[in-house]
PDB file of N, CA and C in Angstrom:
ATOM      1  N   UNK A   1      77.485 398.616  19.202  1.00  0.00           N
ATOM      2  CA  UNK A   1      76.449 399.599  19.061  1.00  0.00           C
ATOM      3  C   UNK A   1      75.201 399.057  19.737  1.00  0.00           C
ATOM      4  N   UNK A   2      74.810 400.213  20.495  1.00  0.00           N
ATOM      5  CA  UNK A   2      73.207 399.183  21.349  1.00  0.00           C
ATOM      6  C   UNK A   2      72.278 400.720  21.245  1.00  0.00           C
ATOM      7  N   UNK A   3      70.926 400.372  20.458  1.00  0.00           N
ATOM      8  CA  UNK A   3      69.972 401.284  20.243  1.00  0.00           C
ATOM      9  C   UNK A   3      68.740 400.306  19.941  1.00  0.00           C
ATOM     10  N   UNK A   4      67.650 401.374  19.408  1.00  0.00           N
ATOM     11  CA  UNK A   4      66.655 400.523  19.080  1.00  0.00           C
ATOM     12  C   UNK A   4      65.688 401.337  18.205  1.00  0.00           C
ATOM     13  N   UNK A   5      64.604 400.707  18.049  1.00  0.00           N
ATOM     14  CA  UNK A   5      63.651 401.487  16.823  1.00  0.00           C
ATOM     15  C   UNK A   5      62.741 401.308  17.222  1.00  0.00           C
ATOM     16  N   UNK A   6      61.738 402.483  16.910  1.00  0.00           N
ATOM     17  CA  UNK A   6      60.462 402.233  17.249  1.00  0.00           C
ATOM     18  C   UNK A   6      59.471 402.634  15.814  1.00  0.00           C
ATOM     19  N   UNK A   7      58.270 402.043  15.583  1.00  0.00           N
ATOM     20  CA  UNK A   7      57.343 401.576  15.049  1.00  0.00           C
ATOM     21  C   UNK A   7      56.083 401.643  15.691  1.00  0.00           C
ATOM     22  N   UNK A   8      55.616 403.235  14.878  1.00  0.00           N
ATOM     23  CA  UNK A   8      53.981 403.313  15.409  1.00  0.00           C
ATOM     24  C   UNK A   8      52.938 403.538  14.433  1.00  0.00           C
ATOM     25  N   UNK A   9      51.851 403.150  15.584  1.00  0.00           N
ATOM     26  CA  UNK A   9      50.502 403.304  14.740  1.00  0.00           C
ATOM     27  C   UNK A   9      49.691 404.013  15.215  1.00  0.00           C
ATOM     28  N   UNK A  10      49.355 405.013  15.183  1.00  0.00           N
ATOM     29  CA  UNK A  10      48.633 405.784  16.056  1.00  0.00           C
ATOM     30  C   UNK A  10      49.553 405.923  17.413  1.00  0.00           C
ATOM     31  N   UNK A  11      47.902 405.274  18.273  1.00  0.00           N
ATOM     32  CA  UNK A  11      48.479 405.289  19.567  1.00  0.00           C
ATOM     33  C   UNK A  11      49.128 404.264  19.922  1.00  0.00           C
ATOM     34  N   UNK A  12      49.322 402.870  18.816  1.00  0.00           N
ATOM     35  CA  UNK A  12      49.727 401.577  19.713  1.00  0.00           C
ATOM     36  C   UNK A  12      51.718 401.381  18.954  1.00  0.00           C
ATOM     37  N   UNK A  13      52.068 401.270  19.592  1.00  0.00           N
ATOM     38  CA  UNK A  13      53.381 401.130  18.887  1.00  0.00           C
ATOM     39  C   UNK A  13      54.371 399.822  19.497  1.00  0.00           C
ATOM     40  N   UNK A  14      55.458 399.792  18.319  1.00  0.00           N
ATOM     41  CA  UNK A  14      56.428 398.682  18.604  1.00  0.00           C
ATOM     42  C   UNK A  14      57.553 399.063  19.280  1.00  0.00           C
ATOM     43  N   UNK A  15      58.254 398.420  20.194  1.00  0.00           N
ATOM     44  CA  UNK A  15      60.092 399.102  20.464  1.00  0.00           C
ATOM     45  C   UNK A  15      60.806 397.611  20.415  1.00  0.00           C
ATOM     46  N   UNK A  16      61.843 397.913  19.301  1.00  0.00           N
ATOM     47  CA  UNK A  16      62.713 396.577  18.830  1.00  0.00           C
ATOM     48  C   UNK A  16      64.317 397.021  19.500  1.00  0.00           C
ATOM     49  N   UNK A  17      64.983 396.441  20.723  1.00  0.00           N
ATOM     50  CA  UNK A  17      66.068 396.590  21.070  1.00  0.00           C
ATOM     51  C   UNK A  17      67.077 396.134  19.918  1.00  0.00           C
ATOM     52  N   UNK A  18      68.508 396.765  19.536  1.00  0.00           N
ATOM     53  CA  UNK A  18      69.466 396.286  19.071  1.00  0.00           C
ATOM     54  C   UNK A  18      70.340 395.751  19.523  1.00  0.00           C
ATOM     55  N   UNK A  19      71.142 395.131  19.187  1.00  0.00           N
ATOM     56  CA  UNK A  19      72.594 395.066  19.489  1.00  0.00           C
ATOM     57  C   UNK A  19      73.698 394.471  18.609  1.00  0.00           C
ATOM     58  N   UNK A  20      74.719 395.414  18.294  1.00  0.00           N
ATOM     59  CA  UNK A  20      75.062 394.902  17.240  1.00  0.00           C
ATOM     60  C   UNK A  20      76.779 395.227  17.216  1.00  0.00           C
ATOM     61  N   UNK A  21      77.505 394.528  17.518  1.00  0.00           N
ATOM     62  CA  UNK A  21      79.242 394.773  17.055  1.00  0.00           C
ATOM     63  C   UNK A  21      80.092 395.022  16.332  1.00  0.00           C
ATOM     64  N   UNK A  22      80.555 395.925  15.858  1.00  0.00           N
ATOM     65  CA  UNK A  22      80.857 396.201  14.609  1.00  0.00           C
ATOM     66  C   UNK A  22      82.858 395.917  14.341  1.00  0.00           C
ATOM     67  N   UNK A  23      82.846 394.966  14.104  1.00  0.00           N
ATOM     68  CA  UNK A  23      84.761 394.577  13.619  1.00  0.00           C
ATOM     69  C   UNK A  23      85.168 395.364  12.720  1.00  0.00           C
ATOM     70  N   UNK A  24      86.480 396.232  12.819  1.00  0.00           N
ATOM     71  CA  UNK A  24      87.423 396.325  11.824  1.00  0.00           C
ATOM     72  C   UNK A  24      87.903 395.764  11.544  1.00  0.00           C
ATOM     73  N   UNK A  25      88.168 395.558   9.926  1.00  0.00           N
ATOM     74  CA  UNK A  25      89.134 394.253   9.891  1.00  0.00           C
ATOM     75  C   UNK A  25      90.871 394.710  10.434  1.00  0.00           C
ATOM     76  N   UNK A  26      91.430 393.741  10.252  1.00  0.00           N
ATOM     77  CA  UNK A  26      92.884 393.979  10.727  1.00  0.00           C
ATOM     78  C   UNK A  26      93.916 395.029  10.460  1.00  0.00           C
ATOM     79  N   UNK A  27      93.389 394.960   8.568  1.00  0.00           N
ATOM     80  CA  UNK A  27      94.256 395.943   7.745  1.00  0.00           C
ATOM     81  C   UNK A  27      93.844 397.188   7.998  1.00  0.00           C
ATOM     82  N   UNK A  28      92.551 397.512   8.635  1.00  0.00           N
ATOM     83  CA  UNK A  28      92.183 399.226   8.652  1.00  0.00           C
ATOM     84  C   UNK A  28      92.940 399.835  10.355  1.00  0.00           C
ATOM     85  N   UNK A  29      92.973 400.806  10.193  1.00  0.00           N
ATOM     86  CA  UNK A  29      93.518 401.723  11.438  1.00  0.00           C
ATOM     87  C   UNK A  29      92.287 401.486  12.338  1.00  0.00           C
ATOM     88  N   UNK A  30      92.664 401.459  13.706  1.00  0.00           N
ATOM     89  CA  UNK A  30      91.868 401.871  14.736  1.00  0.00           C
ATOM     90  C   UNK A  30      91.085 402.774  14.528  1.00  0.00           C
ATOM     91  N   UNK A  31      89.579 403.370  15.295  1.00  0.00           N
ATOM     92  CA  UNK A  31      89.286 404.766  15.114  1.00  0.00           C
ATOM     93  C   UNK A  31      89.569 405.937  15.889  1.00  0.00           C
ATOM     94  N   UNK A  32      90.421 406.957  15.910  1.00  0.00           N
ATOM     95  CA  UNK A  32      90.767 407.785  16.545  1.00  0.00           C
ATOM     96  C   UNK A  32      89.802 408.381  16.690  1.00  0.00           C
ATOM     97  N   UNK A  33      88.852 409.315  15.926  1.00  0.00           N
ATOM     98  CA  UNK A  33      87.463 410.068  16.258  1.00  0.00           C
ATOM     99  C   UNK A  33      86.330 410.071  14.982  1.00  0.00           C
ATOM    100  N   UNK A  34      85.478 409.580  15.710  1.00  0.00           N
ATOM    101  CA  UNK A  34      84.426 409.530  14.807  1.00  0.00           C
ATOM    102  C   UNK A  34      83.689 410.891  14.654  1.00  0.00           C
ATOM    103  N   UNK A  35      84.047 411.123  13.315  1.00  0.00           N
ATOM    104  CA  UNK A  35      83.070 412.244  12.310  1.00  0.00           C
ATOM    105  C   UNK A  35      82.104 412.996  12.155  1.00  0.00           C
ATOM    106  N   UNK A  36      81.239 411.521  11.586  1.00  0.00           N
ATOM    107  CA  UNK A  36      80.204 411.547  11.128  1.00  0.00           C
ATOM    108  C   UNK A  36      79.649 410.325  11.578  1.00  0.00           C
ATOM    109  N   UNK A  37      78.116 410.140  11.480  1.00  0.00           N
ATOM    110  CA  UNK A  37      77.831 408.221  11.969  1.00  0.00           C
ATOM    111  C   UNK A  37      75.725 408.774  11.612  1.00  0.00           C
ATOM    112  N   UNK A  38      75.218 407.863  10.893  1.00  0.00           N
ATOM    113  CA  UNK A  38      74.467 407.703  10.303  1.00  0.00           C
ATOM    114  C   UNK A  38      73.701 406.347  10.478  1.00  0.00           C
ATOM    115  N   UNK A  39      72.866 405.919  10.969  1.00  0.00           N
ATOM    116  CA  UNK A  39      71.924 404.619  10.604  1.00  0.00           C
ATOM    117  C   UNK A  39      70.390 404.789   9.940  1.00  0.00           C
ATOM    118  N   UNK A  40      70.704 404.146   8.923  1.00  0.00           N
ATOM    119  CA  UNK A  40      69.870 404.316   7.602  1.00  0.00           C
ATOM    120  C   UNK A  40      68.382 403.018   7.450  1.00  0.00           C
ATOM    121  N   UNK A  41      67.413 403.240   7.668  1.00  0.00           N
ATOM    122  CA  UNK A  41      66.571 401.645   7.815  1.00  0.00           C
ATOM    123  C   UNK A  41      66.365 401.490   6.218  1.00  0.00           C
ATOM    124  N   UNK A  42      66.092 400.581   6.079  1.00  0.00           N
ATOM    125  CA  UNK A  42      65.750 399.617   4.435  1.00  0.00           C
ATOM    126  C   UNK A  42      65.095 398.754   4.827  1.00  0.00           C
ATOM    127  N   UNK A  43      63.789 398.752   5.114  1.00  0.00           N
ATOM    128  CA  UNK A  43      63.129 397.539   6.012  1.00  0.00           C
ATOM    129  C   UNK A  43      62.233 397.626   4.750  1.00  0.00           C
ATOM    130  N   UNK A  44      61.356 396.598   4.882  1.00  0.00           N
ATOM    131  CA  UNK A  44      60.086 396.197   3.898  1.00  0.00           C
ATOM    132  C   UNK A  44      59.087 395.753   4.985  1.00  0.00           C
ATOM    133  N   UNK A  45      57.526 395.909   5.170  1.00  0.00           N
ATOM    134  CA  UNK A  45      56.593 395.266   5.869  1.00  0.00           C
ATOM    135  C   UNK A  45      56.087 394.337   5.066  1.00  0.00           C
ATOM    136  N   UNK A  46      56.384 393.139   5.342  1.00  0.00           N
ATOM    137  CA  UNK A  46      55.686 392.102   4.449  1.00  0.00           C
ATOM    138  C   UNK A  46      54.098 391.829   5.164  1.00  0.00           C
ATOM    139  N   UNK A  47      53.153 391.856   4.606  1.00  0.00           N
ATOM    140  CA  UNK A  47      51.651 391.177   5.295  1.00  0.00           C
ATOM    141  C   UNK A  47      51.745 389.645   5.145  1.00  0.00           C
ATOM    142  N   UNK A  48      51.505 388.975   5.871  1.00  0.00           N
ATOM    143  CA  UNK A  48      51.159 387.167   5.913  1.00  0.00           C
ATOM    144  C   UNK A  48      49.962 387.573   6.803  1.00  0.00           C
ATOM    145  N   UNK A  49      48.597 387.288   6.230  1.00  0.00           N
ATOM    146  CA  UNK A  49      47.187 387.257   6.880  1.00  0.00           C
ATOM    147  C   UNK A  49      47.171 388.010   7.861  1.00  0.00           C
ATOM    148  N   UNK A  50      47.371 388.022   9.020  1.00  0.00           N
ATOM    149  CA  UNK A  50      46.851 389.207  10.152  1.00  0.00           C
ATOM    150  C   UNK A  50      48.121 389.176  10.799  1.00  0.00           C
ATOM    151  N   UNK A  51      49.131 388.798  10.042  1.00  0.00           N
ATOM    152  CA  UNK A  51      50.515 389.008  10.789  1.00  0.00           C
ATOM    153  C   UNK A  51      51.530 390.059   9.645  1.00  0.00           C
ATOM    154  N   UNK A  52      52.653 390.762  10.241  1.00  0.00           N
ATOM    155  CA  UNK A  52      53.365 391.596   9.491  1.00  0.00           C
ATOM    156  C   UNK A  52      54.814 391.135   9.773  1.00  0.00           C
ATOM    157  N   UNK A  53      55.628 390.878   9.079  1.00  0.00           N
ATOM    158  CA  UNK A  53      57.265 390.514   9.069  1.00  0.00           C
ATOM    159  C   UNK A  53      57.948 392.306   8.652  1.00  0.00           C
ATOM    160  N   UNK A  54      58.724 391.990   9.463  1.00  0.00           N
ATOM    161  CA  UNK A  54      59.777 393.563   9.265  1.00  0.00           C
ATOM    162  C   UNK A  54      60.767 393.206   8.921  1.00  0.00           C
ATOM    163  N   UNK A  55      61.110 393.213   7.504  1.00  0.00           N
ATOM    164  CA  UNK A  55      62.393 392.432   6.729  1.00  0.00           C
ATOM    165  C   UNK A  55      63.181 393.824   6.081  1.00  0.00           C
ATOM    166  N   UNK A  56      64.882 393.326   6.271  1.00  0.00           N
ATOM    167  CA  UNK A  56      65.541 394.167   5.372  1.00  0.00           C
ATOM    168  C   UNK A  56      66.959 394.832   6.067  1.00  0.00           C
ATOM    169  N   UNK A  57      67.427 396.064   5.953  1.00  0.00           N
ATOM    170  CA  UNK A  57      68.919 395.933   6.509  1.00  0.00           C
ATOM    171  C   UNK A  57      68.975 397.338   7.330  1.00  0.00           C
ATOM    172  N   UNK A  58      69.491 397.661   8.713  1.00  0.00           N
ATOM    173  CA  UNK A  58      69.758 398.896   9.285  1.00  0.00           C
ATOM    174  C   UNK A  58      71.115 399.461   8.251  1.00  0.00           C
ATOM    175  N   UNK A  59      71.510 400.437   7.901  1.00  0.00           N
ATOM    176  CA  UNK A  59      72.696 400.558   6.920  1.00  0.00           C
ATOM    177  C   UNK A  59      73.240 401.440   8.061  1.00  0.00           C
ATOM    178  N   UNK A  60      74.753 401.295   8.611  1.00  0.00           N
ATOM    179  CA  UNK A  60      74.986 401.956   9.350  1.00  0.00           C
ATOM    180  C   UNK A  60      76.680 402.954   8.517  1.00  0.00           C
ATOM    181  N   UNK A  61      76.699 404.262   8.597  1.00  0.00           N
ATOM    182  CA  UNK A  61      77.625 404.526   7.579  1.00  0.00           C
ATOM    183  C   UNK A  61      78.201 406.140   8.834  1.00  0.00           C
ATOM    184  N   UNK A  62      79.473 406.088   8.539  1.00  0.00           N
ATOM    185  CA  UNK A  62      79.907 406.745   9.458  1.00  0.00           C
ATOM    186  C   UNK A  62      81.171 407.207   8.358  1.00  0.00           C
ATOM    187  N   UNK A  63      81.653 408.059   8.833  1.00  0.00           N
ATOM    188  CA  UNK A  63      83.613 408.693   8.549  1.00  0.00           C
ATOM    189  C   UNK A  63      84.138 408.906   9.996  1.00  0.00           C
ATOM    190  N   UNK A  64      84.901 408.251   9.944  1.00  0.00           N
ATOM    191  CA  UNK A  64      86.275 408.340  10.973  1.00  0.00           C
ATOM    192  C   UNK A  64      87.731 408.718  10.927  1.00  0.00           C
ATOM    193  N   UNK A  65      88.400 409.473  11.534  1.00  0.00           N
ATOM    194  CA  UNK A  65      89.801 410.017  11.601  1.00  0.00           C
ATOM    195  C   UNK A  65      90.782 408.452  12.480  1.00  0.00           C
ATOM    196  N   UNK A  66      91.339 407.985  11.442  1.00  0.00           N
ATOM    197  CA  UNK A  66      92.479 406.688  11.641  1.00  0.00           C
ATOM    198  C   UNK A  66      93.575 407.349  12.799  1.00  0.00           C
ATOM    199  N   UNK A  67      93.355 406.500  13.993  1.00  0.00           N
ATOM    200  CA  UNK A  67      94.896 406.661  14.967  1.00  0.00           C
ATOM    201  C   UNK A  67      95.847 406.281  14.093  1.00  0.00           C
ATOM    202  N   UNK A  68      96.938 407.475  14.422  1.00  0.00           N
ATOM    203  CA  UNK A  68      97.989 408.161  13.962  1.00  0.00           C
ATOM    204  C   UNK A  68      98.033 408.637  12.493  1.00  0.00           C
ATOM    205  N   UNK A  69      96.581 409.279  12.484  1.00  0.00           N
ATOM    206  CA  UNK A  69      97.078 410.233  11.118  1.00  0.00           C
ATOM    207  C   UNK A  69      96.407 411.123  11.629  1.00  0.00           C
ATOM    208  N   UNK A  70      96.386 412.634  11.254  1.00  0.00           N
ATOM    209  CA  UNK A  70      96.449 413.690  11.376  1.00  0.00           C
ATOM    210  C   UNK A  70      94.858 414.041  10.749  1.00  0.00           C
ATOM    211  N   UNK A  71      94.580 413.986   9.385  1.00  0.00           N
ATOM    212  CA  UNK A  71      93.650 414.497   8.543  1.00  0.00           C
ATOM    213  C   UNK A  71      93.086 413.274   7.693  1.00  0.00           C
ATOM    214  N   UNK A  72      93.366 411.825   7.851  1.00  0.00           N
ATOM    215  CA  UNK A  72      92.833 411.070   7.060  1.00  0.00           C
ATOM    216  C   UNK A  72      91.565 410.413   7.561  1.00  0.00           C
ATOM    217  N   UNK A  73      90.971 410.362   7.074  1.00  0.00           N
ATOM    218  CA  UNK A  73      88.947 410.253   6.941  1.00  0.00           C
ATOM    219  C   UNK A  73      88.879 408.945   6.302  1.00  0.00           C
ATOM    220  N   UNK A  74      88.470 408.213   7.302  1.00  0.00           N
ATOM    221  CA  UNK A  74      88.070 406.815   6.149  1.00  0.00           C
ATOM    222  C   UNK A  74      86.567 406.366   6.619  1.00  0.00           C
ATOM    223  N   UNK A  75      85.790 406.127   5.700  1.00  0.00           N
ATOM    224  CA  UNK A  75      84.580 406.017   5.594  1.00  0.00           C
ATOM    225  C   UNK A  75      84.150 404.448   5.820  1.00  0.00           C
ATOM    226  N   UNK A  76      83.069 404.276   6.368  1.00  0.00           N
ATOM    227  CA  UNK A  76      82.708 403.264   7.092  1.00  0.00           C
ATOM    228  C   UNK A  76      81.308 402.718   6.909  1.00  0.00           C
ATOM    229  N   UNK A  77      81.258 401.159   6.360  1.00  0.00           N
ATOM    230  CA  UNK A  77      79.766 400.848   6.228  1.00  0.00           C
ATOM    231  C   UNK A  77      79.371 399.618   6.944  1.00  0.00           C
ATOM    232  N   UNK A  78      78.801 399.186   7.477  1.00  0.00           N
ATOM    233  CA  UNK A  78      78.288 398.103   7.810  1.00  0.00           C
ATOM    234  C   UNK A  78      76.440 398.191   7.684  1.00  0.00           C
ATOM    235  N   UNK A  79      76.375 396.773   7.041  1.00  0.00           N
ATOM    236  CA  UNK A  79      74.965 396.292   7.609  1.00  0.00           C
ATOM    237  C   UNK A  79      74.590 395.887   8.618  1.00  0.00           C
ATOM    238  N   UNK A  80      73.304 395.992   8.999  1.00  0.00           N
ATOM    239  CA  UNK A  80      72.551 394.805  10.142  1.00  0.00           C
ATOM    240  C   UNK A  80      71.377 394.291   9.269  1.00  0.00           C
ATOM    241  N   UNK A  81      71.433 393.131   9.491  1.00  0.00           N
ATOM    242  CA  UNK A  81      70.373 392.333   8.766  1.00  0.00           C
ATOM    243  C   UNK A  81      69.408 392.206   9.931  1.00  0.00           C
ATOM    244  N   UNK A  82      67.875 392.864   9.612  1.00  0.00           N
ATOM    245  CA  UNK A  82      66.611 392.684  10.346  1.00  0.00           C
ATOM    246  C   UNK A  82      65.744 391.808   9.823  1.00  0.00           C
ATOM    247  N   UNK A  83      64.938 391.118  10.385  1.00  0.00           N
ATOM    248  CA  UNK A  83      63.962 390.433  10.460  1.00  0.00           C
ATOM    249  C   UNK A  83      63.248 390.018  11.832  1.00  0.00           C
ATOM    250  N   UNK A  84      61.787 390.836  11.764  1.00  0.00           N
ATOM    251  CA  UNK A  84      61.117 390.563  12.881  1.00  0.00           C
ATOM    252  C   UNK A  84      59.906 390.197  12.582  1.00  0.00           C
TER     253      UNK A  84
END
């Protein structure tokens, strides 16, 4: 997965590139077609004196149709752990 986020203030703003790989494990089916697909932020702005930390997790959550089944939907979560 390669995207990114942006973070503004007015007129001055941030752009944070991603990149991020996402494994099935062994036991799940391939994905024949993806669904649905969702990325969710959970970030926190921490203040340290005149500096700001961007802590917390992208939640990425999707449903997918498994190669070689017909109608079966299996639902899909992964995190990304942020800190900037």
């Amino acid at each position: 997965m390669r995207g990114g986020f942006f973070v503004s203030n007015g007129n001055h703003g941030l752009r944070f590139d991603i990149y991020e790989r996402v494994h099935l494990p062994d036991n799940v089916a391939a994905i024949d077609e993806l669904e649905e697909i969702e990325l969710v932020p959970r970030i926190q702005v921490i203040e340290q004196g005149d500096n700001a930390i961007l802590q917390g997790q992208l939640v990425l959550n999707g449903i997918y149709r498994a190669q070689g089944t017909e109608d079966e939907q299996v639902a899909l979560e992964h995190w990304i752990p942020v800190e900037i």
